[in-house]
Every structure is written in structure tokens, then in C-alpha cells.
N, C-alpha and C. Protein backbone atom coordinates (compact mmCIF):
# COMPACT_ATOMS: atom_id res chain seq x y z
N UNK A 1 31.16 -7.90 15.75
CA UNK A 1 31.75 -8.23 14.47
C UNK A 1 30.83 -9.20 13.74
N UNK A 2 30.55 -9.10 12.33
CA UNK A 2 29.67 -10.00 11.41
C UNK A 2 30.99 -10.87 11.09
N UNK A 3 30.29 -11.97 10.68
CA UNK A 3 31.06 -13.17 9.56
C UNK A 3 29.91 -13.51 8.65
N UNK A 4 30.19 -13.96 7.46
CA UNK A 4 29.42 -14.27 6.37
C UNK A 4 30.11 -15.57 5.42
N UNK A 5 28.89 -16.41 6.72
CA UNK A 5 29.01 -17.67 5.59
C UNK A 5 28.41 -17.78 4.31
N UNK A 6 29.24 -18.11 3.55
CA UNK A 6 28.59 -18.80 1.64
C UNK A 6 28.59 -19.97 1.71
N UNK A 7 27.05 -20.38 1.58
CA UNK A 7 26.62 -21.53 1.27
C UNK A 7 26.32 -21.52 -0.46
N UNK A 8 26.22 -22.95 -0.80
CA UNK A 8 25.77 -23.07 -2.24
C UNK A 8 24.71 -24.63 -2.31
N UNK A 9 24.12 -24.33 -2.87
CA UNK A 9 22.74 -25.44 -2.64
C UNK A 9 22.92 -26.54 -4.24
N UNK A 10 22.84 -27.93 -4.14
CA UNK A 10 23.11 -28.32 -5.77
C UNK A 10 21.50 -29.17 -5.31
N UNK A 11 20.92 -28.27 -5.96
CA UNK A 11 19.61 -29.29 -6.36
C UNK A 11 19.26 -30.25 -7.15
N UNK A 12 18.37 -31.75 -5.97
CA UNK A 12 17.69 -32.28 -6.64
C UNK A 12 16.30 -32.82 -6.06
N UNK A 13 16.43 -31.32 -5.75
CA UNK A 13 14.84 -32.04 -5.12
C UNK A 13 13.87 -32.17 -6.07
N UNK A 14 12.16 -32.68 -5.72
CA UNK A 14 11.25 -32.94 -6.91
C UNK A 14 10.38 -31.94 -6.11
N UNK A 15 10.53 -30.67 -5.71
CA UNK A 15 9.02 -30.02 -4.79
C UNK A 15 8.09 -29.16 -5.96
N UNK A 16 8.83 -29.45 -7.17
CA UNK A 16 7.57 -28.35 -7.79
C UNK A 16 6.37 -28.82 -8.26
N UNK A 17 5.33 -28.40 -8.76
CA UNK A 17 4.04 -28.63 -8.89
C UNK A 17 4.10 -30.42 -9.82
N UNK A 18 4.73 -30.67 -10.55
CA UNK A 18 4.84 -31.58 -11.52
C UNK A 18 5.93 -32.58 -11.04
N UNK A 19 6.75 -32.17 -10.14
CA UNK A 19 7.99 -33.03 -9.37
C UNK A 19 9.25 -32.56 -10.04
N UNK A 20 9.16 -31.34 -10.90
CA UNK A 20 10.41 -30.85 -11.38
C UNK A 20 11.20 -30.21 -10.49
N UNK A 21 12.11 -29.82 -10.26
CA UNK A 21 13.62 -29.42 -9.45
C UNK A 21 13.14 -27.90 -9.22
N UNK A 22 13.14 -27.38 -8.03
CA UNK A 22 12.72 -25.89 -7.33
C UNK A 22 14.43 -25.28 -7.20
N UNK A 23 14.49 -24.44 -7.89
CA UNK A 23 15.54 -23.81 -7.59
C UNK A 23 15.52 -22.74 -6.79
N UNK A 24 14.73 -21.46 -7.10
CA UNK A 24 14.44 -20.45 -6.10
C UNK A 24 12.87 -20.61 -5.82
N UNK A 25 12.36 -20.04 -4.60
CA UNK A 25 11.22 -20.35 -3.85
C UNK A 25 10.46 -19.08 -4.92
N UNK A 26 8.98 -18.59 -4.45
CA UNK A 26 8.64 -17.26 -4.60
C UNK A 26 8.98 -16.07 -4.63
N UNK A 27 9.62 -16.12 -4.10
CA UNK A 27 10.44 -14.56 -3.72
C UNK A 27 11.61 -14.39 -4.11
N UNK A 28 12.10 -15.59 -4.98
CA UNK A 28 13.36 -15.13 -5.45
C UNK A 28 14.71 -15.67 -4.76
N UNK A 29 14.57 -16.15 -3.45
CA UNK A 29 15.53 -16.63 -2.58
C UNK A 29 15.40 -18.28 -2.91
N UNK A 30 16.73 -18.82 -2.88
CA UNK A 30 17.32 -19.78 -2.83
C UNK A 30 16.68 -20.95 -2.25
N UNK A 31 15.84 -22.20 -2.70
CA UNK A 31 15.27 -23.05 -1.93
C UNK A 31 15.59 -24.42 -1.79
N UNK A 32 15.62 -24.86 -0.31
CA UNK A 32 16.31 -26.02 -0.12
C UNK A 32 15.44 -26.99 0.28
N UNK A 33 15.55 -28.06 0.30
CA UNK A 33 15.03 -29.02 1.17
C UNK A 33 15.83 -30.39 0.86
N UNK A 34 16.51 -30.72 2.26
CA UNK A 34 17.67 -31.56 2.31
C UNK A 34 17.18 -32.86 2.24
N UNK A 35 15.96 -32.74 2.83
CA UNK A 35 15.04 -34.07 3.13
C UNK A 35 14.56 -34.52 1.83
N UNK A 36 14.69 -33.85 0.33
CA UNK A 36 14.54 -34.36 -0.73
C UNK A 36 15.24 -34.23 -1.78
N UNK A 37 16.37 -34.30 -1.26
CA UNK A 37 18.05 -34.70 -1.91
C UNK A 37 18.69 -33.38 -2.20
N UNK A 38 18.55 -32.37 -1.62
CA UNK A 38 19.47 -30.97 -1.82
C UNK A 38 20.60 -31.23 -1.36
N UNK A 39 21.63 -30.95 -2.07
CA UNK A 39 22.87 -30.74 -1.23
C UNK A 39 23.62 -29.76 -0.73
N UNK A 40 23.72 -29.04 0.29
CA UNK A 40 24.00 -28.02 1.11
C UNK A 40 25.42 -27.74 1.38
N UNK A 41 26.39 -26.77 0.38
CA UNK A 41 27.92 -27.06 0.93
C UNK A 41 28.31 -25.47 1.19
N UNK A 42 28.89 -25.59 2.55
CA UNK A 42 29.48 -24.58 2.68
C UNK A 42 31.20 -23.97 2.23
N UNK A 43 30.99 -23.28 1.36
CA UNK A 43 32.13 -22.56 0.97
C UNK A 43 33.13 -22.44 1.92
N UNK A 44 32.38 -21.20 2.69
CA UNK A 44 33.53 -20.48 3.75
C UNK A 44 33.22 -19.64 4.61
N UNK A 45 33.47 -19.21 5.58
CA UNK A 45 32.74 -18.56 6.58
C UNK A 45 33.88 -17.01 6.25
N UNK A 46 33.49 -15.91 6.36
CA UNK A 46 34.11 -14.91 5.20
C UNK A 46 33.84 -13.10 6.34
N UNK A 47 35.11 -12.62 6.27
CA UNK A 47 34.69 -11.68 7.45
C UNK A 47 34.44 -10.02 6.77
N UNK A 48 33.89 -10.25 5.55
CA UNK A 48 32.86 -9.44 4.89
C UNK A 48 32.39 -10.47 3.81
N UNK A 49 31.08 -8.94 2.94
CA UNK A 49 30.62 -9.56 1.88
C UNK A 49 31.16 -9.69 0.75
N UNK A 50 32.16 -8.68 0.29
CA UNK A 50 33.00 -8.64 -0.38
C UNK A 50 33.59 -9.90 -0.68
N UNK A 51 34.15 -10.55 0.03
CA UNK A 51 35.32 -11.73 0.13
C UNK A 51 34.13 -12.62 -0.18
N UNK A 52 33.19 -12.38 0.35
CA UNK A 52 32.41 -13.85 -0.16
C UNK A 52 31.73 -13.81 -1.37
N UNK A 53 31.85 -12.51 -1.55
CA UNK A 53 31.63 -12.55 -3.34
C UNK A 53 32.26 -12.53 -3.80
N UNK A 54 33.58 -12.73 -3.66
CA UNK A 54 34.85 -12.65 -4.63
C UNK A 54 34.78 -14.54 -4.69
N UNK A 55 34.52 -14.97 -3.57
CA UNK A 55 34.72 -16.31 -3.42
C UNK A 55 33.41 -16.91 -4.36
N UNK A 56 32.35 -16.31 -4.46
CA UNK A 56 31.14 -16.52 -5.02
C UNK A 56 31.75 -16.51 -6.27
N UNK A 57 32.44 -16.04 -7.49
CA UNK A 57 32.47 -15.33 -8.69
C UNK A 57 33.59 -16.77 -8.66
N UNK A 58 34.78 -16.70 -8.00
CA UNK A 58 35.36 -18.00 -8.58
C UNK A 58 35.31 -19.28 -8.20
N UNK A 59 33.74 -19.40 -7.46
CA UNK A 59 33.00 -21.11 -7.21
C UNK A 59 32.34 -21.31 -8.61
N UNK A 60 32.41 -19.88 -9.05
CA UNK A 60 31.16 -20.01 -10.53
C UNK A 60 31.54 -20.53 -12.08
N UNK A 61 33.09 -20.49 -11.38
CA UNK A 61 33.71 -21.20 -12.38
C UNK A 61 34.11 -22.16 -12.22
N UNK A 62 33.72 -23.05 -11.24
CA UNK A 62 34.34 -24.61 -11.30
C UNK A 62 32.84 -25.52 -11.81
N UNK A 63 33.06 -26.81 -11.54
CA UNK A 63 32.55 -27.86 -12.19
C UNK A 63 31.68 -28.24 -11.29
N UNK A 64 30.08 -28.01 -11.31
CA UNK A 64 28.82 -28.73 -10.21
C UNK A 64 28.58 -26.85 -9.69
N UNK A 65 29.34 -26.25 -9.56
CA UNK A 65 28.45 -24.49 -9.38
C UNK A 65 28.26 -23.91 -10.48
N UNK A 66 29.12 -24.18 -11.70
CA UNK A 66 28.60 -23.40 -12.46
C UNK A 66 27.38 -24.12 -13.29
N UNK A 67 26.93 -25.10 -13.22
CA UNK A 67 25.36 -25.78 -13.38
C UNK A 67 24.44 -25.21 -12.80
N UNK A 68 24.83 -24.69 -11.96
CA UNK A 68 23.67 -24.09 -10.76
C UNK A 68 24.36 -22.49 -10.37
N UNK A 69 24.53 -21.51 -10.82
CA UNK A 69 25.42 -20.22 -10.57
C UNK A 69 24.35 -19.20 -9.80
N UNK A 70 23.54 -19.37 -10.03
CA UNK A 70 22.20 -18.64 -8.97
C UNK A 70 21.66 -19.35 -7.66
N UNK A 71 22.27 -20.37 -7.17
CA UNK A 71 22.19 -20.93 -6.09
C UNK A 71 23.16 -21.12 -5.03
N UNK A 72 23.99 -19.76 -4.78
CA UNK A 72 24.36 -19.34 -3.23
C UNK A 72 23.69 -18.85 -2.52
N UNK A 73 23.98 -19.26 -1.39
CA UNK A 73 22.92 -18.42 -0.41
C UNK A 73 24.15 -17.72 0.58
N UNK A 74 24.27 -16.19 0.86
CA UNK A 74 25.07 -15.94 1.91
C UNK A 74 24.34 -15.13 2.94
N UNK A 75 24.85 -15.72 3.95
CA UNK A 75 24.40 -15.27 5.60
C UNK A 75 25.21 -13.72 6.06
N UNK A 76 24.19 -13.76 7.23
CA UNK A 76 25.02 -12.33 7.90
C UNK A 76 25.03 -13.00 9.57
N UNK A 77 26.10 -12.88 10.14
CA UNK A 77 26.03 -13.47 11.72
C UNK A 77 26.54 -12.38 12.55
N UNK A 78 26.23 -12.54 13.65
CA UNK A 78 26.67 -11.81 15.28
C UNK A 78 27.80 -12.65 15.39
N UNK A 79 28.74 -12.26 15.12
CA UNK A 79 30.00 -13.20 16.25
C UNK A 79 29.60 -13.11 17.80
N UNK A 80 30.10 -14.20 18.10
CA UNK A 80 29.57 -14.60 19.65
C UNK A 80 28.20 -13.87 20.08
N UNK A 81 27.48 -14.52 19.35
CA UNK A 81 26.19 -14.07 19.89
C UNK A 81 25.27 -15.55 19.67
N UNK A 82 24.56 -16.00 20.78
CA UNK A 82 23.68 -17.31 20.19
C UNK A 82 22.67 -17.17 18.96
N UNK A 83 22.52 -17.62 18.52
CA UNK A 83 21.79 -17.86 17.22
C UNK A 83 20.51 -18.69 17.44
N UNK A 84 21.08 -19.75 17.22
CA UNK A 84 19.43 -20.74 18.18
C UNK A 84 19.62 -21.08 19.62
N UNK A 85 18.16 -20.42 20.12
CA UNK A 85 18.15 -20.35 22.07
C UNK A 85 17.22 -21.12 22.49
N UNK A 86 16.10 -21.64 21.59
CA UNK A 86 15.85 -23.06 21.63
C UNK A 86 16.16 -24.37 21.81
N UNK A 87 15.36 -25.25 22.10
CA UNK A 87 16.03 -26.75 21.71
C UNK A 87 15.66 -27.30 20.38
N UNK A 88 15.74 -28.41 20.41
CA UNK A 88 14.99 -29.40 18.91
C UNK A 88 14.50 -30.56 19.42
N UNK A 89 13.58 -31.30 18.47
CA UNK A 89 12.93 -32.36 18.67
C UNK A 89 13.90 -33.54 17.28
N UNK A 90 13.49 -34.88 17.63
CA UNK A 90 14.33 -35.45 16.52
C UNK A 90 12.64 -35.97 15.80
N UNK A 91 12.88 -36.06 14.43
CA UNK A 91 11.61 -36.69 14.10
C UNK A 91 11.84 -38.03 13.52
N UNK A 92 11.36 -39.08 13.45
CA UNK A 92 11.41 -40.01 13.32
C UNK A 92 11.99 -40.11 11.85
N UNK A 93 12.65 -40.64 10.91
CA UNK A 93 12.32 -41.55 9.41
C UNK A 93 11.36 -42.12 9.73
N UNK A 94 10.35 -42.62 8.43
CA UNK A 94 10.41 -43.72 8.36
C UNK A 94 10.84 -44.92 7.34
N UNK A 95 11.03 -46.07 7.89
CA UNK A 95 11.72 -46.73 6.87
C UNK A 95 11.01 -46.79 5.76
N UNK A 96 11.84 -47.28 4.51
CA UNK A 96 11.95 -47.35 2.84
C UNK A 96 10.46 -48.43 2.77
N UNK A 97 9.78 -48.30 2.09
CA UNK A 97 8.68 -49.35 2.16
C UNK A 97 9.36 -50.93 0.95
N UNK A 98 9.26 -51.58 1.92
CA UNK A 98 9.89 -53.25 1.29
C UNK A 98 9.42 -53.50 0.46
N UNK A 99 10.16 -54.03 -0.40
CA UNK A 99 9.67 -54.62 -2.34
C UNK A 99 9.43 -55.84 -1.79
């Protein structure tokens, strides 16, 4: 069985050439980077695509998605199936440099 989470991304990152706000990458897909203030919210985890585009169409009308209406991103998953079979490393911060 699939589930399909809808995510929605509210950008503010600075990654483009000049430090302006990247909304979609190259290719057209949705670009994030949390590490330079994106904010990442998940909608709903949705047991088709349908429903999560129905859910997509009336996030597009509230207040902070519809600023940004081209920035969902929705997934496709394996129910009970692992996803990451790896581990992780933590990477350091580093701290704010002192005034």
C-alpha cells in the first residue's frame, strides 16, 4: 500500500546567485534548504494522490500558501517498508560569530 505525504515549503532562503529566495531548483522541482531558513510543513500523510490534491487546492487558499502556491512537494511511500537503512552523522553548528 502507498501513502502520500504533502509537504509545503515557505521560503526564505538567500541560495540564489545574488542572495535572492530559490523557489524551484533547475528542473523545476521544489527547493529547500532548512539550514537557510526554509520552512518545511507537513500537511498530511494522504492514502492517494487525489486526496492530496484535493488537500493541495484548499491549502491554496489560505493565508502563507497562497504566497507561495507552487511550493508543495508530494511524496510516494511503501507502507511498512524502511526508507532510510543507513545511519547519520550529526554535524556540528557553529556558533553565531560575537559582536
Amino acid at each position: 500500500m502507498k501513502v502520500y505525504p504533502l509537504w509545503h515549503i515557505g521560503h526564505q532562503n538567500e541560495a540564489g546567485p545574488v542572495g535572492e529566495t530559490v523557489h524551484l531548483d533547475d528542473g523545476g522541482d521544489v527547493f529547500v534548504d532548512e539550514q537557510d531558513g526554509d520552512d518545511v510543513t507537513l500537511l498530511g500523510i494522504y492514502s492517494s494522490e487525489a486526496g492530496a490534491g484535493e488537500r493541495m487546492l484548499r491549502a491554496r487558499l489560505l493565508p502563507g500558501f497562497a504566497a507561495e502556491p507552487d511550493c508543495f512537494h508530494l511524496g510516494e511511500y511503501d507502507l511498512d517498508r524502511d526508507h532510510w537503512t543507513e545511519g547519520f552523522v550529526c554535524v556540528p553548528v557553529r556558533d553565531a560569530p560575537s559582536r
